[in-house]
C-alpha atoms as a PDB file:
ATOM      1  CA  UNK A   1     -16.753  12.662  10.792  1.00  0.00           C
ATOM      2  CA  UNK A   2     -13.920  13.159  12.848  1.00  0.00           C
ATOM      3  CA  UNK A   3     -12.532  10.071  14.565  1.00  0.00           C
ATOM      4  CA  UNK A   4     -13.036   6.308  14.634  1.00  0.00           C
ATOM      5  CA  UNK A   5     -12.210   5.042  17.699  1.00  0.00           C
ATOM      6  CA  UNK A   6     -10.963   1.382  17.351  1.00  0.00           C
ATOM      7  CA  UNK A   7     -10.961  -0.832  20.188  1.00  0.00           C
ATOM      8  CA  UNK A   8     -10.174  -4.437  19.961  1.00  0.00           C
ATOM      9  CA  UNK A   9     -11.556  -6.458  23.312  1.00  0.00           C
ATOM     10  CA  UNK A  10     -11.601  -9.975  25.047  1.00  0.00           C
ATOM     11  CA  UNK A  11     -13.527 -10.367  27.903  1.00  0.00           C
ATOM     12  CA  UNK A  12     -13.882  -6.726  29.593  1.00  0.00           C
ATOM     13  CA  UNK A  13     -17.521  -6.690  30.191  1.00  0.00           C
ATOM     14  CA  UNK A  14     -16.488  -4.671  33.136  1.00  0.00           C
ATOM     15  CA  UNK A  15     -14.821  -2.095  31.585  1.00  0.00           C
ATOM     16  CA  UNK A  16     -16.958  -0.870  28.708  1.00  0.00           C
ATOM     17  CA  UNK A  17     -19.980   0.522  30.478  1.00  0.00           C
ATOM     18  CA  UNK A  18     -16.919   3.130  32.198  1.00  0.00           C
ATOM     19  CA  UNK A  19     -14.625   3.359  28.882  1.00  0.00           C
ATOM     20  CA  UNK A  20     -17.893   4.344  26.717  1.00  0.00           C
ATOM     21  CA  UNK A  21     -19.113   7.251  29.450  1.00  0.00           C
ATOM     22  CA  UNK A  22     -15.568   8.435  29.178  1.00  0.00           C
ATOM     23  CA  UNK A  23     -15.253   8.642  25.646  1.00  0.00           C
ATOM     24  CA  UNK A  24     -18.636  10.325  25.606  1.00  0.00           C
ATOM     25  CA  UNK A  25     -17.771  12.448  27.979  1.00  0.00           C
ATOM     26  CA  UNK A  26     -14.132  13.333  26.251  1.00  0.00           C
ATOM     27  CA  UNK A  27     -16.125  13.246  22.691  1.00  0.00           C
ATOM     28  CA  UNK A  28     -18.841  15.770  23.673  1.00  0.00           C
ATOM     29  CA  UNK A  29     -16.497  18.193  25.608  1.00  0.00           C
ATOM     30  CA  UNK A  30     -14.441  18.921  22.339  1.00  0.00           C
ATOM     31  CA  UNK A  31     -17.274  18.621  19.751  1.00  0.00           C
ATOM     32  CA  UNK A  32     -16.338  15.890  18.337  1.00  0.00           C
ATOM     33  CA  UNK A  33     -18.475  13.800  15.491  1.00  0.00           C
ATOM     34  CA  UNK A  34     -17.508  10.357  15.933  1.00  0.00           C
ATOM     35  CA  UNK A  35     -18.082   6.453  16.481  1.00  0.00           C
ATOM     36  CA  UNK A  36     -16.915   3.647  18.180  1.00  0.00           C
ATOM     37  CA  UNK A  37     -16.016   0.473  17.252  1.00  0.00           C
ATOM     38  CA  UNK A  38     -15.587  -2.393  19.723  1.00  0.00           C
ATOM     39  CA  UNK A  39     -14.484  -5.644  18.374  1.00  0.00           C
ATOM     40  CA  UNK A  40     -15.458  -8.151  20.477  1.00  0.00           C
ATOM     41  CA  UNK A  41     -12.324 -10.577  19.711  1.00  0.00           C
ATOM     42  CA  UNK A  42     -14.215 -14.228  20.671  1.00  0.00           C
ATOM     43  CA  UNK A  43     -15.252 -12.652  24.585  1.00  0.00           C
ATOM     44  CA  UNK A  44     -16.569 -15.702  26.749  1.00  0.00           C
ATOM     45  CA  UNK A  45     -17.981 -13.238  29.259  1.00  0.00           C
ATOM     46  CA  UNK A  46     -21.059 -10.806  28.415  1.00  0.00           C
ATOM     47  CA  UNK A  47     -18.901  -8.545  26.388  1.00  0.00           C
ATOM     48  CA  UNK A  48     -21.114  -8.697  23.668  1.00  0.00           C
ATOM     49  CA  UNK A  49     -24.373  -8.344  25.518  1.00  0.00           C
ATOM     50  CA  UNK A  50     -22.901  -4.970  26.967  1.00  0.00           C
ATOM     51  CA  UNK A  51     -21.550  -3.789  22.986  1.00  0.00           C
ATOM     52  CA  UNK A  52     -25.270  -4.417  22.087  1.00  0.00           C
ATOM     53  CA  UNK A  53     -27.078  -2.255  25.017  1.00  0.00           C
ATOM     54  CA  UNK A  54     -24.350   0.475  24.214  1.00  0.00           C
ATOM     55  CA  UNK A  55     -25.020   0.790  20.759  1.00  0.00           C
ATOM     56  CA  UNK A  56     -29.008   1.160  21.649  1.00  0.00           C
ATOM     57  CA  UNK A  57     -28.028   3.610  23.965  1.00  0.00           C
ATOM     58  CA  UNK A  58     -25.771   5.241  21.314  1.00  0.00           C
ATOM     59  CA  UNK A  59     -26.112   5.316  17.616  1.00  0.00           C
ATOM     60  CA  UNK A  60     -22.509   6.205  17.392  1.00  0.00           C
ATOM     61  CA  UNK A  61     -21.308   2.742  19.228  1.00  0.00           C
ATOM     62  CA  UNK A  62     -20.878  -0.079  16.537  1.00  0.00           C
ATOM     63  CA  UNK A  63     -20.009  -3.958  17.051  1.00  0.00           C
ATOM     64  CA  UNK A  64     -18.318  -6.591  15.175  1.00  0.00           C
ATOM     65  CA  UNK A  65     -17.970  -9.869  17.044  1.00  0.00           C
ATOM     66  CA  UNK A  66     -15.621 -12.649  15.967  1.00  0.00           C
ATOM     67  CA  UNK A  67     -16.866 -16.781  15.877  1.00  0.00           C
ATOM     68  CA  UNK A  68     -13.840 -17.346  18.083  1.00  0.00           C
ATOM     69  CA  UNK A  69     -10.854 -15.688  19.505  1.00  0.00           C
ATOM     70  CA  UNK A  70      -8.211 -15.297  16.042  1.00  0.00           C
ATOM     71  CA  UNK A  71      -6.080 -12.414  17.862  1.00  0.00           C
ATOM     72  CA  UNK A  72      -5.434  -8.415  18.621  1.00  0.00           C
ATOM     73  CA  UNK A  73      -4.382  -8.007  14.690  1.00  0.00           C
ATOM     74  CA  UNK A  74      -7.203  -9.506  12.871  1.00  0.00           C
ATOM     75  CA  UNK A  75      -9.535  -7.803  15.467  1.00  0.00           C
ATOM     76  CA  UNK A  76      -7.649  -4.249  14.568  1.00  0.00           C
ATOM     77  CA  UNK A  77      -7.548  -5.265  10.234  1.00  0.00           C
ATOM     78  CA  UNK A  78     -11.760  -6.078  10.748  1.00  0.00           C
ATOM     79  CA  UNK A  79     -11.932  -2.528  12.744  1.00  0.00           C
ATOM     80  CA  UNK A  80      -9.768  -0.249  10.328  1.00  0.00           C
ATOM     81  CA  UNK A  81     -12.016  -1.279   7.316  1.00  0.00           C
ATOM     82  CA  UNK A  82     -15.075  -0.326   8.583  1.00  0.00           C
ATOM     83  CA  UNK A  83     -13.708   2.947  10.351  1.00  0.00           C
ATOM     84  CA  UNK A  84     -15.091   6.251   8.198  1.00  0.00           C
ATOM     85  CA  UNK A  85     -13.768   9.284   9.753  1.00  0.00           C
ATOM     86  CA  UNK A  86     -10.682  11.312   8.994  1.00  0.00           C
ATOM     87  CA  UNK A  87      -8.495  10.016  12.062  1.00  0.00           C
ATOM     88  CA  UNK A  88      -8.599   6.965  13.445  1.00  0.00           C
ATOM     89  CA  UNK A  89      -7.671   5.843  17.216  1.00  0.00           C
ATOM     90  CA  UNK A  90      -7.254   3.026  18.475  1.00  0.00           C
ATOM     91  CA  UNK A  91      -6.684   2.066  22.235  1.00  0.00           C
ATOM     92  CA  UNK A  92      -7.690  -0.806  24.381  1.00  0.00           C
ATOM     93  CA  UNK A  93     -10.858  -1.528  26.268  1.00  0.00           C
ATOM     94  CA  UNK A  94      -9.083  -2.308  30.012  1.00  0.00           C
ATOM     95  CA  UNK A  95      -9.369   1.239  30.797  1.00  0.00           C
ATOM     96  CA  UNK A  96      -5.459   1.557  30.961  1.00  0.00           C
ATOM     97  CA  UNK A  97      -5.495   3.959  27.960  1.00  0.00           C
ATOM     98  CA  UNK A  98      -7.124   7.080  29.189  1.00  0.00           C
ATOM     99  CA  UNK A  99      -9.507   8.587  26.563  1.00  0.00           C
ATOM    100  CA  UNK A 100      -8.381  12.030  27.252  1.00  0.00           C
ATOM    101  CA  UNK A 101      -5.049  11.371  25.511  1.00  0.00           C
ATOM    102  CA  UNK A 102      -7.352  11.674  22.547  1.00  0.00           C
ATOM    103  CA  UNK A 103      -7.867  15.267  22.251  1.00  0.00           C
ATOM    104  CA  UNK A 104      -3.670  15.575  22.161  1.00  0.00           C
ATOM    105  CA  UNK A 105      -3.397  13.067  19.472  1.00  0.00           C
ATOM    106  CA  UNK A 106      -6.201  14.586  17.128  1.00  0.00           C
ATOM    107  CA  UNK A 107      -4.212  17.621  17.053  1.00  0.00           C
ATOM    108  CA  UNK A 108      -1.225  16.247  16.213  1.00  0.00           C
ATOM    109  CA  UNK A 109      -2.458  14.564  13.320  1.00  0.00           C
ATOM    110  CA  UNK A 110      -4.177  17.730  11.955  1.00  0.00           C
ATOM    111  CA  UNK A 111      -2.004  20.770  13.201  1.00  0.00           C
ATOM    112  CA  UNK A 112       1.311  18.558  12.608  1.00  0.00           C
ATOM    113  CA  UNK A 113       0.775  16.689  10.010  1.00  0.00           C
ATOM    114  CA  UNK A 114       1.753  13.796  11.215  1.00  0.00           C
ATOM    115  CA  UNK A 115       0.944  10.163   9.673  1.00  0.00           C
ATOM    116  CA  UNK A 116       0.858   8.463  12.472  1.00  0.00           C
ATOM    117  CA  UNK A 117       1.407   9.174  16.032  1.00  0.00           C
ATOM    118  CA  UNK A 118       2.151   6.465  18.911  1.00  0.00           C
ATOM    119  CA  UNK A 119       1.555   6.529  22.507  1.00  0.00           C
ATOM    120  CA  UNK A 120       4.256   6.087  24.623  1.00  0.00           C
ATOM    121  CA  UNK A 121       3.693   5.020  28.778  1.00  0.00           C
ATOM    122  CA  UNK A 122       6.739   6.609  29.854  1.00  0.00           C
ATOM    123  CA  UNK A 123       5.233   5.449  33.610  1.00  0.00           C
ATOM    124  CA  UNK A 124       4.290   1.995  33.598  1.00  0.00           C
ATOM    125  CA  UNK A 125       2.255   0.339  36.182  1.00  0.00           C
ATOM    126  CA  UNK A 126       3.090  -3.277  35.341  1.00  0.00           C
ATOM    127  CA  UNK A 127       5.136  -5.802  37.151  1.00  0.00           C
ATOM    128  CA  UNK A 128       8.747  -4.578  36.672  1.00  0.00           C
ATOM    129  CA  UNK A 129       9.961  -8.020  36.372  1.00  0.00           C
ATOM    130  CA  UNK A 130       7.502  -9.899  33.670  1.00  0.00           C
ATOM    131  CA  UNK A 131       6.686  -7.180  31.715  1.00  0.00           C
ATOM    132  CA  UNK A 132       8.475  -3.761  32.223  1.00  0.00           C
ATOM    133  CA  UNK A 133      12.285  -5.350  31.177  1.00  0.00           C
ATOM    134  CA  UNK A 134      10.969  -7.732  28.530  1.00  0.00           C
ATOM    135  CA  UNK A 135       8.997  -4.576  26.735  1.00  0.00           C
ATOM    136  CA  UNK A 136      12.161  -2.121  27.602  1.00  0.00           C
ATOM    137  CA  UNK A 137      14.075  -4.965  25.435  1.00  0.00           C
ATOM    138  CA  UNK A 138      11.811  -5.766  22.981  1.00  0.00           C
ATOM    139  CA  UNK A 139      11.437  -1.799  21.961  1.00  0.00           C
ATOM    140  CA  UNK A 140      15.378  -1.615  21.871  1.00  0.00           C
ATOM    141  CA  UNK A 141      15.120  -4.826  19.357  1.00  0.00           C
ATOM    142  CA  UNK A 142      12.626  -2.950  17.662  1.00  0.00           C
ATOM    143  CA  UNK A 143      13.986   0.235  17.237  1.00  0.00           C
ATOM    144  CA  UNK A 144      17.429  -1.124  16.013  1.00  0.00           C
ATOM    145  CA  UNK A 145      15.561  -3.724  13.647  1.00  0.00           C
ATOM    146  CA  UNK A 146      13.168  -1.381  11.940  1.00  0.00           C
ATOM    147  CA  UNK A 147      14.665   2.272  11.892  1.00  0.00           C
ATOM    148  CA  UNK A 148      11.241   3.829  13.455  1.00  0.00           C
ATOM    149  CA  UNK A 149      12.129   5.649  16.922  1.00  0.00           C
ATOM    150  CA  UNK A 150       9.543   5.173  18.927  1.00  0.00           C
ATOM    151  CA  UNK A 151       9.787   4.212  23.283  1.00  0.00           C
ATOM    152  CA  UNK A 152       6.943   2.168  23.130  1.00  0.00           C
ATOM    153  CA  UNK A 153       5.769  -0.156  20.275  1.00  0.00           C
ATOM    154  CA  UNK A 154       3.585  -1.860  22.449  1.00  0.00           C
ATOM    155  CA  UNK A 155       1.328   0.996  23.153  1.00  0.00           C
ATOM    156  CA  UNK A 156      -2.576   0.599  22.119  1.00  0.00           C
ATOM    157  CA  UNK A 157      -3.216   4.418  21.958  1.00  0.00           C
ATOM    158  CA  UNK A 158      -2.103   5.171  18.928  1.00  0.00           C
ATOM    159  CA  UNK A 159      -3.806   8.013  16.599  1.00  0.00           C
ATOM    160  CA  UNK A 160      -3.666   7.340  12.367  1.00  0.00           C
ATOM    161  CA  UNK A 161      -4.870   9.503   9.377  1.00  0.00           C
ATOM    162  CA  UNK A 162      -7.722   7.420   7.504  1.00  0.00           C
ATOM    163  CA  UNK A 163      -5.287   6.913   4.415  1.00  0.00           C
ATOM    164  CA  UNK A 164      -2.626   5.422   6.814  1.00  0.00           C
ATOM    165  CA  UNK A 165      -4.692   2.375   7.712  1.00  0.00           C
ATOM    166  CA  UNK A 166      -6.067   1.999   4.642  1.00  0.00           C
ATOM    167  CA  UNK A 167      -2.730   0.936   3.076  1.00  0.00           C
ATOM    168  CA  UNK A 168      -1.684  -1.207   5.170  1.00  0.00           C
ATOM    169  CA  UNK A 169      -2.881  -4.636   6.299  1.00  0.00           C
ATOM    170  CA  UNK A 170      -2.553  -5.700   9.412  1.00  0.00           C
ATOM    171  CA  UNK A 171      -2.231  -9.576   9.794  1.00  0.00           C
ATOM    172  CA  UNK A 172      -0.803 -12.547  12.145  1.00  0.00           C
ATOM    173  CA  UNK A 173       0.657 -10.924  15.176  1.00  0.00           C
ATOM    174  CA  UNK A 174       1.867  -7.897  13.900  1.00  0.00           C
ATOM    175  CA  UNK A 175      -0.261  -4.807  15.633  1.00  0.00           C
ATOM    176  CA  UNK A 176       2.989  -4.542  17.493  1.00  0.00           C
ATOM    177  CA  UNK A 177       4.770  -3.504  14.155  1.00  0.00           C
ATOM    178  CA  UNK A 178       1.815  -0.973  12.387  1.00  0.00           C
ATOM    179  CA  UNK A 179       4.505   2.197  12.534  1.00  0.00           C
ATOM    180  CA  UNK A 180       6.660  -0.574  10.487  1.00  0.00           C
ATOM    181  CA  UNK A 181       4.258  -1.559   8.533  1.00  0.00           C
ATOM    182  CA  UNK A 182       3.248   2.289   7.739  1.00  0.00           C
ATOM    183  CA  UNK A 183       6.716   3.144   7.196  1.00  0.00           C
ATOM    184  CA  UNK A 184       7.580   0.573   4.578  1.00  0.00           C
ATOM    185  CA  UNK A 185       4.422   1.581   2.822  1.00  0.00           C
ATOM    186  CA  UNK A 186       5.673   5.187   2.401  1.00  0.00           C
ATOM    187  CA  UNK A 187       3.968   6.886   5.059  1.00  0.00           C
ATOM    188  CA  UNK A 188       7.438   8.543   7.245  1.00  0.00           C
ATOM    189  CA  UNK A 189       5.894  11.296   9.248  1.00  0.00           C
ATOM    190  CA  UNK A 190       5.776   9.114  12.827  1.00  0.00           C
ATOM    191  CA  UNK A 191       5.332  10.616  16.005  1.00  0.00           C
ATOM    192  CA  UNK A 192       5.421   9.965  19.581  1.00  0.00           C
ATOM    193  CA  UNK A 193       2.875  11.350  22.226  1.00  0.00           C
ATOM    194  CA  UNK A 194       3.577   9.945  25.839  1.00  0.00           C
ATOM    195  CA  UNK A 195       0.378   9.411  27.614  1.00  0.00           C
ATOM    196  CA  UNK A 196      -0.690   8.020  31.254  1.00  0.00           C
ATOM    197  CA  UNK A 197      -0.685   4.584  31.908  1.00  0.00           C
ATOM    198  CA  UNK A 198      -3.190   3.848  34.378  1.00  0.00           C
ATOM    199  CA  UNK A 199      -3.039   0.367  36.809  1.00  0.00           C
ATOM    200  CA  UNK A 200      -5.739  -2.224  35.723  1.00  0.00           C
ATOM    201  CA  UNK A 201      -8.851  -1.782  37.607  1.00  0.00           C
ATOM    202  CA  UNK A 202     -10.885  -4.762  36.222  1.00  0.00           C
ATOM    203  CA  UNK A 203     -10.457  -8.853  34.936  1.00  0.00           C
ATOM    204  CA  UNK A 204      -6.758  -9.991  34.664  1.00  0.00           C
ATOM    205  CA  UNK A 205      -3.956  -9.079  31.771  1.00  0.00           C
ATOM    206  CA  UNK A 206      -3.988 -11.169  28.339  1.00  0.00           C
ATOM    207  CA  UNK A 207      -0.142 -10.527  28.783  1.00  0.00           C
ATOM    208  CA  UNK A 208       1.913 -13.647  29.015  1.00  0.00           C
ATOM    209  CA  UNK A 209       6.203 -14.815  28.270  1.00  0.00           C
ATOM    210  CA  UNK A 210       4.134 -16.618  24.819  1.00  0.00           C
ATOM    211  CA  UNK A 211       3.376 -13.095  23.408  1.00  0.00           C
ATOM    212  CA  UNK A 212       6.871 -11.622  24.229  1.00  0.00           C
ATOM    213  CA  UNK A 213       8.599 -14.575  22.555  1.00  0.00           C
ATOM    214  CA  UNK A 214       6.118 -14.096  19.543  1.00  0.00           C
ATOM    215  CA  UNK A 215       6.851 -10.792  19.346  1.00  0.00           C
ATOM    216  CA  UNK A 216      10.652 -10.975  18.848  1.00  0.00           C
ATOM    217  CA  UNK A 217       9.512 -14.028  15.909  1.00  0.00           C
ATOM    218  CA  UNK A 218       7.597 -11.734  14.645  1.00  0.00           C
ATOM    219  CA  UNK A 219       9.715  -9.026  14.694  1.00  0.00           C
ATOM    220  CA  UNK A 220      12.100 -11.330  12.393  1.00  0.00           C
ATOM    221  CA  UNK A 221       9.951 -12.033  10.056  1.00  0.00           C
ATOM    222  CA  UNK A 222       9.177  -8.216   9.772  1.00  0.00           C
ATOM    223  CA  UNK A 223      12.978  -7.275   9.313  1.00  0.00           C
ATOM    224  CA  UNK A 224      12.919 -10.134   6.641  1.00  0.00           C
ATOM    225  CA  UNK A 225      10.030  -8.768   4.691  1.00  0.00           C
ATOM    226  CA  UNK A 226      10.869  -5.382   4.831  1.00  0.00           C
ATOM    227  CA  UNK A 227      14.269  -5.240   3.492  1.00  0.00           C
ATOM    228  CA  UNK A 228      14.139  -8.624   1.306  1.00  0.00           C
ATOM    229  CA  UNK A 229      10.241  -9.208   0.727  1.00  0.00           C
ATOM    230  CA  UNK A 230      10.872  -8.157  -2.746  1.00  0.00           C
ATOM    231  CA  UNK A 231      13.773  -9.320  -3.572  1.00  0.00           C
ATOM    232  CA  UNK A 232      14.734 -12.357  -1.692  1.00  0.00           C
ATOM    233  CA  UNK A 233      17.512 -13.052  -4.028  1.00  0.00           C
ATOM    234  CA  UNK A 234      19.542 -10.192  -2.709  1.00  0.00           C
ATOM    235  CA  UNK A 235      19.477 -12.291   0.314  1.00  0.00           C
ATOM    236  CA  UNK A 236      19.579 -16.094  -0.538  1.00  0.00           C
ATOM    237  CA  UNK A 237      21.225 -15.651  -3.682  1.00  0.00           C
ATOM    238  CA  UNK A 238      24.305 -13.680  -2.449  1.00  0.00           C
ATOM    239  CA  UNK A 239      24.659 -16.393   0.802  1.00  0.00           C
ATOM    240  CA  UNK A 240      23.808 -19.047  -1.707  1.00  0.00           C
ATOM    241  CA  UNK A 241      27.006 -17.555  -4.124  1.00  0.00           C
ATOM    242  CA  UNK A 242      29.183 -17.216  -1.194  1.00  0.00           C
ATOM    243  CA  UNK A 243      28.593 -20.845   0.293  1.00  0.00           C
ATOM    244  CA  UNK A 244      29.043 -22.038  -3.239  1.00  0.00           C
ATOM    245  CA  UNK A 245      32.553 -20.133  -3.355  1.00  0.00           C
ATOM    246  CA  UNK A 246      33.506 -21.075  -0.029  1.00  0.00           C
ATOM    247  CA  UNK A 247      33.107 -24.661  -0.540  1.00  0.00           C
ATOM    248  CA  UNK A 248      34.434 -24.805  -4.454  1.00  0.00           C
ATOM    249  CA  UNK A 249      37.987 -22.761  -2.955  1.00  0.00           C
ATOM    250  CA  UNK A 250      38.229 -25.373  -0.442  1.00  0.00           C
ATOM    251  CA  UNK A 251      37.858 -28.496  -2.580  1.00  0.00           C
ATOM    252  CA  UNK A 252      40.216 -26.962  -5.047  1.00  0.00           C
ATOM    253  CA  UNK A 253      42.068 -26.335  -2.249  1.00  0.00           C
ATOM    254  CA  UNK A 254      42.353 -29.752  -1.302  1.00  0.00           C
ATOM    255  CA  UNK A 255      42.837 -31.261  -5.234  1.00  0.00           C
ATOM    256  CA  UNK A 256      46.228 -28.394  -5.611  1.00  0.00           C
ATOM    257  CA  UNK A 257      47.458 -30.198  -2.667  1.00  0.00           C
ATOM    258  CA  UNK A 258      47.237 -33.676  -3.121  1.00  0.00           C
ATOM    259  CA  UNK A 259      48.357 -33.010  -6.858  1.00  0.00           C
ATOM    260  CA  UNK A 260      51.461 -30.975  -4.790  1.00  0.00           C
ATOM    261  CA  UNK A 261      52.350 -34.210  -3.258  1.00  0.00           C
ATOM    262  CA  UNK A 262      52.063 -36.790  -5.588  1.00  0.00           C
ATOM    263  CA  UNK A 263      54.643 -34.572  -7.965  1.00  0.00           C
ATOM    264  CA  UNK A 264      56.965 -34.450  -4.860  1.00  0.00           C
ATOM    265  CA  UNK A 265      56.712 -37.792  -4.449  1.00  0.00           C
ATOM    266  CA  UNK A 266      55.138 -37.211  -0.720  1.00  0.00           C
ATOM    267  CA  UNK A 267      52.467 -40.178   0.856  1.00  0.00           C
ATOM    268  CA  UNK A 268      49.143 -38.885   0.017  1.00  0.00           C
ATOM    269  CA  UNK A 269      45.700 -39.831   0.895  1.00  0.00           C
ATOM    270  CA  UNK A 270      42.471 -40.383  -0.973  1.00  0.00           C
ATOM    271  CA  UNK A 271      40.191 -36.954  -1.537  1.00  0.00           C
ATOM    272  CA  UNK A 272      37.604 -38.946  -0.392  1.00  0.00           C
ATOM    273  CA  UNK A 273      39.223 -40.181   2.980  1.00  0.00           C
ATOM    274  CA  UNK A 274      39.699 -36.202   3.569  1.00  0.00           C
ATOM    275  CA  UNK A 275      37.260 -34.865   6.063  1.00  0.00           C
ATOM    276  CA  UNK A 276      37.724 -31.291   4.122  1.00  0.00           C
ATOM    277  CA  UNK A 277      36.572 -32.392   1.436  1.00  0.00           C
ATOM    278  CA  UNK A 278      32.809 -33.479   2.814  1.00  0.00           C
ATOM    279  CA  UNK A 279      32.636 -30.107   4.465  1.00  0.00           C
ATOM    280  CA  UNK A 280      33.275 -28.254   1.433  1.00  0.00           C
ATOM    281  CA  UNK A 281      30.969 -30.321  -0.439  1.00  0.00           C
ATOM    282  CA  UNK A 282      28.335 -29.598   2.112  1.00  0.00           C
ATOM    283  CA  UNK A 283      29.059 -25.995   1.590  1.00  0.00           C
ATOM    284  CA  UNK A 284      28.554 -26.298  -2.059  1.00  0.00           C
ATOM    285  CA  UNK A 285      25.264 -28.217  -1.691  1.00  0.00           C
ATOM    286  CA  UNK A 286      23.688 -25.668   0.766  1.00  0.00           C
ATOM    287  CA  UNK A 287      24.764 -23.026  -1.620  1.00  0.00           C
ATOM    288  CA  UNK A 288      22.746 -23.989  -5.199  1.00  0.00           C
ATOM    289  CA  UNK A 289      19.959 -24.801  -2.618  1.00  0.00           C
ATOM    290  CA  UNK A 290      19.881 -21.159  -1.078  1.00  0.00           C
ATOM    291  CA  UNK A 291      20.346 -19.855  -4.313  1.00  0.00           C
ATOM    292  CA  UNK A 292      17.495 -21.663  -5.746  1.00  0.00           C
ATOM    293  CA  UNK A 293      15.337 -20.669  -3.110  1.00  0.00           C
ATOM    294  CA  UNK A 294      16.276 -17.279  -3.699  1.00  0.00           C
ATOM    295  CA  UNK A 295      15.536 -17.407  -7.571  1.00  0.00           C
ATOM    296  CA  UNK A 296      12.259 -19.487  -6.412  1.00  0.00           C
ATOM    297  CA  UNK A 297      11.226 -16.825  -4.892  1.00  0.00           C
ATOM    298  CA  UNK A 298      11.720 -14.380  -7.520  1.00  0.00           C
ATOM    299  CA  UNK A 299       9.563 -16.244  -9.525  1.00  0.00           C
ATOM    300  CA  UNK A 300       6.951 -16.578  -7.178  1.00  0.00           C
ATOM    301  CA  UNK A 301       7.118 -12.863  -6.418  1.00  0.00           C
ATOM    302  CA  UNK A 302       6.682 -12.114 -10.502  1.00  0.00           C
ATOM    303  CA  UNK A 303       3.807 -14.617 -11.315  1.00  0.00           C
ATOM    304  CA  UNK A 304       1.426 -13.525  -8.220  1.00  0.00           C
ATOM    305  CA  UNK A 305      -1.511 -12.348  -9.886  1.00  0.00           C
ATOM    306  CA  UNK A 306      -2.769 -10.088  -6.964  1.00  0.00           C
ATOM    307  CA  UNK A 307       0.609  -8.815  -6.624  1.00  0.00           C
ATOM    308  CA  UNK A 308       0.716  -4.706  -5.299  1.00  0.00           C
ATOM    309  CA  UNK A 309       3.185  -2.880  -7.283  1.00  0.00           C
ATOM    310  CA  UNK A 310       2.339   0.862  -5.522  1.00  0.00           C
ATOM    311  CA  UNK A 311       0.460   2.731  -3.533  1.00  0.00           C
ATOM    312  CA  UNK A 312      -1.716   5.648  -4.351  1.00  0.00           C
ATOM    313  CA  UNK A 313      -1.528   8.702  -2.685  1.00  0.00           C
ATOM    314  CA  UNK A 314      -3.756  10.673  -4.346  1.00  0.00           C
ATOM    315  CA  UNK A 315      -5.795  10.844  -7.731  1.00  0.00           C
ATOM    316  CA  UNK A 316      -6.894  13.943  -9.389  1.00  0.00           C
ATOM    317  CA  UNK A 317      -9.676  14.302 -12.668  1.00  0.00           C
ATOM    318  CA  UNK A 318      -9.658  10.318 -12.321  1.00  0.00           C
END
């Protein structure tokens, strides 16, 4: 087979009926074996009534339909393990991803070898204000954060080779980050297509200022467990050592000076009537705590029984 097409949805009844004849249309036009996979991501509307007449329609259209809505990520994890072809697409079901961007992207999976190759709406046809800046800020943040170049994290349309999405797992809010998440697992051939963005023709956008402040959270936690996931010692121990240091200088600090002034035969107060001295105390305190936490979490990391060492690539006479 040669693509899965993944598409995550919430309430587009109105869309599918036009986004399936497209794909069809795009599908049959290049020869292309293939199948479809809408995830129907908690839909209150007749979503699901239209995935099931599609799929009678077309042996080649498959469902999976969530109790309730749990989010864009778990909806994308559910689709990648039941996708079976060689590259995998995903894109979204409010027709702003245009299915003929799908020919390009095949291509550059196969002819170029790439791992993994975003979309990028150079032209946007969103409100400038609301969502335009925020994502132009958020991809800068990105970018700097993670050390993949792409314009546009954000994108939907992206085009992955089978093995890509089989490595990683995709949970929480963090579809933004899958060229991350495919990076850190070893996979560094990433490429950037840009496609049309087309203006919304049907229902209303799931975007809201909640998602764009989740993103940058989530981006942090993605920076975190990336560079200290595993090894968090490298980061609370050596702030734990430091804090520890800066606060044991300063109270011996404090003790060379009084001891200064009491041979010199200078007034001196008590070390305890010194507001130094509580600071530095402080500092010592929050240092054996963030370098416990840091050796916690060693420990933790070495004692999880499902823990993944490695990835395979590939296996031979196995």
């Amino acid at each position: 087979m040669n693509l899965s097409i993944v598409i995550p949805l919430l309430n587009e009844q109105e869309s599918l009926p036009e986004l399936h004849s497209w794909i069809v249309k795009v599908m049959t036009a290049n020869n292309y074996s293939y199948e479809v996979i809408f995830i129907d991501d908690g839909s209150t509307d007749e979503s699901w009534n239209v995935i099931e007449q599609l799929s009678k329609e077309n042996t080649s259209v498959k469902g999976i339909r969530f109790l309730r809505n749990f989010g864009k990520s778990q909806a994308l994890h559910a689709g990648f393990a039941k996708a079976q072809a060689d590259v995998i697409i995903t894109m979204d079901a409010d027709l702003q991803d245009s299915p003929d961007e799908i020919p390009g992207l095949y291509k550059m999976i196969l002819e170029q070898n790439f791992d993994l190759v975003s979309g990028w709406k150079k032209k946007r046809y969103d409100s400038v204000v609301f969502k335009n800046l925020p994502s132009k800020l958020f991809n800068w943040a990105a970018r700097k954060t993670s050390g993949v170049h792409l314009n546009d994290f954000n994108c939907g349309l992206k085009a992955y080779k089978n093995i890509v999405i089989k490595n990683i797992e995709v949970s929480g809010e963090m579809h933004r980050y899958i060229p991350v998440l495919a990076k850190n697992a070893g996979f560094g051939k990433i490429g950037e297509k840009v496609v049309i963005h087309q203006a919304r023709k049907y229902g209303e956008s799931k975007f809201g200022i909640n998602r764009f402040i989740n993103g940058f959270l989530d981006l942090i936690t993605i920076w975190f467990l990336s560079r200290y996931g595993k090894r968090p010692m490298h980061l609370f121990g050596a702030f734990g050592v430091l804090m520890f240091l800066i606060g044991f200088i300063a109270t011996l600090f404090i003790i060379v000076v009084k001891l200064v002034k009491l041979y010199s035969g200078y007034e001196t107060i008590l070390v305890a009537n010194n507001p130094l001295f509580y600071i530095a105390l402080t500092a010592m305190i929050i240092g054996t705590q963030l370098f416990l936490a840091g050796f916690l979490g060693e420990i933790i990391l070495r004692t999880k029984n499902n823990e993944e060492r490695y990835k395979i690539a590939t296996e031979v006479n196995l």
